[in-house]
Protein backbone atom coordinates (compact mmCIF):
# COMPACT_ATOMS: atom_id res chain seq x y z
CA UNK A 1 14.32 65.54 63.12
CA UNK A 2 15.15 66.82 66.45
CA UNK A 3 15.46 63.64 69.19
CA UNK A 4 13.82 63.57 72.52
CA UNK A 5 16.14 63.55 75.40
CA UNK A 6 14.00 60.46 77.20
CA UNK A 7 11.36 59.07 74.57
CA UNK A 8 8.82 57.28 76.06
CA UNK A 9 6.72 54.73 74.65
CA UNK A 10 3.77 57.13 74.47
CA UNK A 11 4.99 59.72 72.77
CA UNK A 12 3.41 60.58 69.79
CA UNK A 13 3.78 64.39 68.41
CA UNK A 14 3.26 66.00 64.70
CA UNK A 15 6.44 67.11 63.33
CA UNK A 16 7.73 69.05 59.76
CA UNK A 17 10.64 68.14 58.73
CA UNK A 18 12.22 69.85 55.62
CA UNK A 19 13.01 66.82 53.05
CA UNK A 20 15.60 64.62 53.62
CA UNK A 21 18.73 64.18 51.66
CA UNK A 22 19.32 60.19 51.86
CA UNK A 23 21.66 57.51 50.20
CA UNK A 24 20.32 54.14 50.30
CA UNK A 25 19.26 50.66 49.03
CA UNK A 26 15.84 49.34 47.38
CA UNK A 27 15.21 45.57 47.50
CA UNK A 28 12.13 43.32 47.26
CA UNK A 29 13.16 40.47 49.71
CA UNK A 30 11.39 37.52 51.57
CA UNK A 31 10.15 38.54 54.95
CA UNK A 32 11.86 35.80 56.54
CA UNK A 33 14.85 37.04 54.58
CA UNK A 34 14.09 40.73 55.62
CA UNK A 35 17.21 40.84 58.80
CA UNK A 36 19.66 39.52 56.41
CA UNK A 37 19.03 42.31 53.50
CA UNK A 38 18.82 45.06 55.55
CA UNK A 39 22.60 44.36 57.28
CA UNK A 40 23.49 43.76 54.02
CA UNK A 41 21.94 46.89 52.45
CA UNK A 42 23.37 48.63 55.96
CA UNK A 43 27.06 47.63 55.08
CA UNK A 44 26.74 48.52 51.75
CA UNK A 45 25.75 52.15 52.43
CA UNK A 46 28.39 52.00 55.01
CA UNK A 47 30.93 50.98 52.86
CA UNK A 48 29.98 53.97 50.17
CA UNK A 49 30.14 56.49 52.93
CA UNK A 50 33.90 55.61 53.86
CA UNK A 51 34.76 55.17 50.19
CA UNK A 52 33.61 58.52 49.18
CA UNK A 53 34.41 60.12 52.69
CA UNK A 54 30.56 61.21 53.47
CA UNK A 55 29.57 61.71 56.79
CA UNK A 56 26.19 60.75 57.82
CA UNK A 57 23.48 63.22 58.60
CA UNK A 58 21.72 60.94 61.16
CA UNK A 59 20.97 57.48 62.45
CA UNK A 60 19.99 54.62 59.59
CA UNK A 61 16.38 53.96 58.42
CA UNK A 62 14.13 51.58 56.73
CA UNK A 63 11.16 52.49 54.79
CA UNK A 64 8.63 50.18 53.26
CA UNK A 65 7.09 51.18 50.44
CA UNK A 66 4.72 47.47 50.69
CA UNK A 67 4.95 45.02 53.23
CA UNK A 68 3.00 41.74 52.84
CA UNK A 69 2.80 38.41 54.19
CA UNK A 70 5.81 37.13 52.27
CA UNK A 71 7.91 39.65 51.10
CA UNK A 72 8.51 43.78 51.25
CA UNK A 73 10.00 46.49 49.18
CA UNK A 74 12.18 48.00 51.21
CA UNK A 75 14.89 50.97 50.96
CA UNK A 76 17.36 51.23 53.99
CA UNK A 77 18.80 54.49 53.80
CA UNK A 78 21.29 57.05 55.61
CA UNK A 79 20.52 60.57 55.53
CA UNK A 80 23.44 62.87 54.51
CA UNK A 81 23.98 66.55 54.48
CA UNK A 82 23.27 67.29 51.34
CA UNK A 83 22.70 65.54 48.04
CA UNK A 84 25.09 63.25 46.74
CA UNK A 85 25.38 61.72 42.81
CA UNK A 86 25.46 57.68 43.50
CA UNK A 87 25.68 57.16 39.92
CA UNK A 88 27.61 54.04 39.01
CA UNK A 89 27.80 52.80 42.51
CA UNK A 90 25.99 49.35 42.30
CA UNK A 91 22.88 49.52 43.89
CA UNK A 92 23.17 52.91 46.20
CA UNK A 93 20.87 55.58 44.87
CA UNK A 94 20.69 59.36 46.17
CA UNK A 95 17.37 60.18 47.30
CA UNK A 96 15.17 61.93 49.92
CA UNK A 97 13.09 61.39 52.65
CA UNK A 98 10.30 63.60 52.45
CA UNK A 99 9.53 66.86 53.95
CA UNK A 100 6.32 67.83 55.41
CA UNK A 101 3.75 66.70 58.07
CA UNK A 102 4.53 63.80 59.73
CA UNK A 103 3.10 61.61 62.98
CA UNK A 104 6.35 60.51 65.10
CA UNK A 105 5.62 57.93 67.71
CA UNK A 106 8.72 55.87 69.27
CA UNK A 107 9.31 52.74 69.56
CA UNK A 108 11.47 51.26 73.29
CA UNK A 109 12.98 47.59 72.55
CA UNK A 110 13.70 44.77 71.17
CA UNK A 111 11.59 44.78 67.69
CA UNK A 112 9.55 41.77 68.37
CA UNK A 113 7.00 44.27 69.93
CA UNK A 114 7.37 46.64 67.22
CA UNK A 115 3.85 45.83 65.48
CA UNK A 116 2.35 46.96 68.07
CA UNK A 117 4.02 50.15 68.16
CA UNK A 118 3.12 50.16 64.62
CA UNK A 119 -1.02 50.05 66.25
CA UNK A 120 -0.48 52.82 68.31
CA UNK A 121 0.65 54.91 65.20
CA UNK A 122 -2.99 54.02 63.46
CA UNK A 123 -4.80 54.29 66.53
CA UNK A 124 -3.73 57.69 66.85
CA UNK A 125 -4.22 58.74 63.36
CA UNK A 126 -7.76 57.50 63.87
CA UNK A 127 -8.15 59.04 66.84
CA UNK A 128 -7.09 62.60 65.59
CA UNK A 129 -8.68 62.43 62.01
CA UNK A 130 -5.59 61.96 60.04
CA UNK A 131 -4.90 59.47 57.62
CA UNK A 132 -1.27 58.00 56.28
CA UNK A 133 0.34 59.93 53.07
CA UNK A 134 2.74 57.57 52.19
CA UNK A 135 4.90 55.04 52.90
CA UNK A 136 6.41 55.78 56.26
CA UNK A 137 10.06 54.56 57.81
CA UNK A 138 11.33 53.13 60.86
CA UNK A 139 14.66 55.36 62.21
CA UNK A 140 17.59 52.76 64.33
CA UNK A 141 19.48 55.91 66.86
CA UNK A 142 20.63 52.67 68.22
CA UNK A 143 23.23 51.97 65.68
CA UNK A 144 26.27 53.62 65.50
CA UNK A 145 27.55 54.74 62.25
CA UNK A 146 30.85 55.26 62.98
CA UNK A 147 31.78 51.57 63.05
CA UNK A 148 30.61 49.42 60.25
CA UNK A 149 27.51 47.94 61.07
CA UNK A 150 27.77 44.50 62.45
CA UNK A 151 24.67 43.05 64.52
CA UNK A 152 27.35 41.64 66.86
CA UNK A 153 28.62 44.48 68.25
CA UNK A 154 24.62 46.24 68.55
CA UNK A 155 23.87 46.78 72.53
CA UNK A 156 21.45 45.17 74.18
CA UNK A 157 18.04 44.77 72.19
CA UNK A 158 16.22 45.92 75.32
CA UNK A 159 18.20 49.60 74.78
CA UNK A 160 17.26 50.04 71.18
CA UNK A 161 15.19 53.51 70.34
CA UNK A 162 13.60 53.12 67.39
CA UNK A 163 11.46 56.15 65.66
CA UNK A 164 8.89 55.64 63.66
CA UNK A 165 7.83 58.34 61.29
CA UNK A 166 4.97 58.40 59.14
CA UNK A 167 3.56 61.39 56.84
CA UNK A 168 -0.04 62.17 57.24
CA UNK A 169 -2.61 64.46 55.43
């Protein structure tokens, strides 16, 4: 998915992507547990890409597939080239990200603001007569997969871009 230059808080724009091939991790956790299993999850993908010498095809994401009050099912994933067998690898799976027509709205900050991000993406859906197809993901061009991922060496929360991408009928 092609990465604006500046993104600004306000900008929202249809996209359609081609799917998505994707490694990653699928865990029901705790929300108040939710950090801590997605750096895990993170390093474990990260770990499988330098064992197996894959090169990532873009920044990290998390999708949702249900988010309540007290827990989530989420899958953090990378997106790779093309699609890779993660057959007896623990708890990596090969998958995709789907192709299609999406809503892409972005997200400038620390994620403590991020719900309402999340508000804009529905009031704009409601606004333009289109309604969510899916569970959609959250994409982190603010960490740098060439290191392993440690929340230590992340810049600044107030620098963080984070994309959020939801498909839409």
């Amino acid at each position: 998915m092609a990465i604006p230059q500046d993104p600004k808080a306000t900008d929202t724009q249809i996209q359609h992507p081609d799917p998505q091939p994707t490694l990653s991790v699928r865990a029901s956790v705790p929300v108040a547990e939710l950090a801590a299993a997605q750096g895990e999850a993170l390093r474990a993908l990260w770990s499988y890409l330098q064992h197996h010498g894959v090169r990532p095809a873009g920044p990290p994401y998390v999708r949702y597939h249900s988010f309540g009050e007290t827990g989530t099912d989420m899958e953090v994933g990378i997106p790779v080239p093309v699609a890779v067998a993660a057959v007896g690898e623990g708890r990596v799976a090969a998958g995709e990200l789907p192709g299609g027509t999406v809503v892409s709205a972005w997200h400038l900050g620390a994620h403590d603001r991020l719900g309402d991000a999340y508000a804009g993406v529905q009031a704009w859906l409601t606004e333009h007569g289109h309604q969510s197809a899916g569970p959609g993901w959250e994409v982190y061009h603010w960490i740098d997969l060439d290191q392993e991922p440690d929340p230590a060496r992340w810049p600044d929360p107030s620098s963080w871009r984070t994309q959020l991408v939801q498909p839409i009928s």
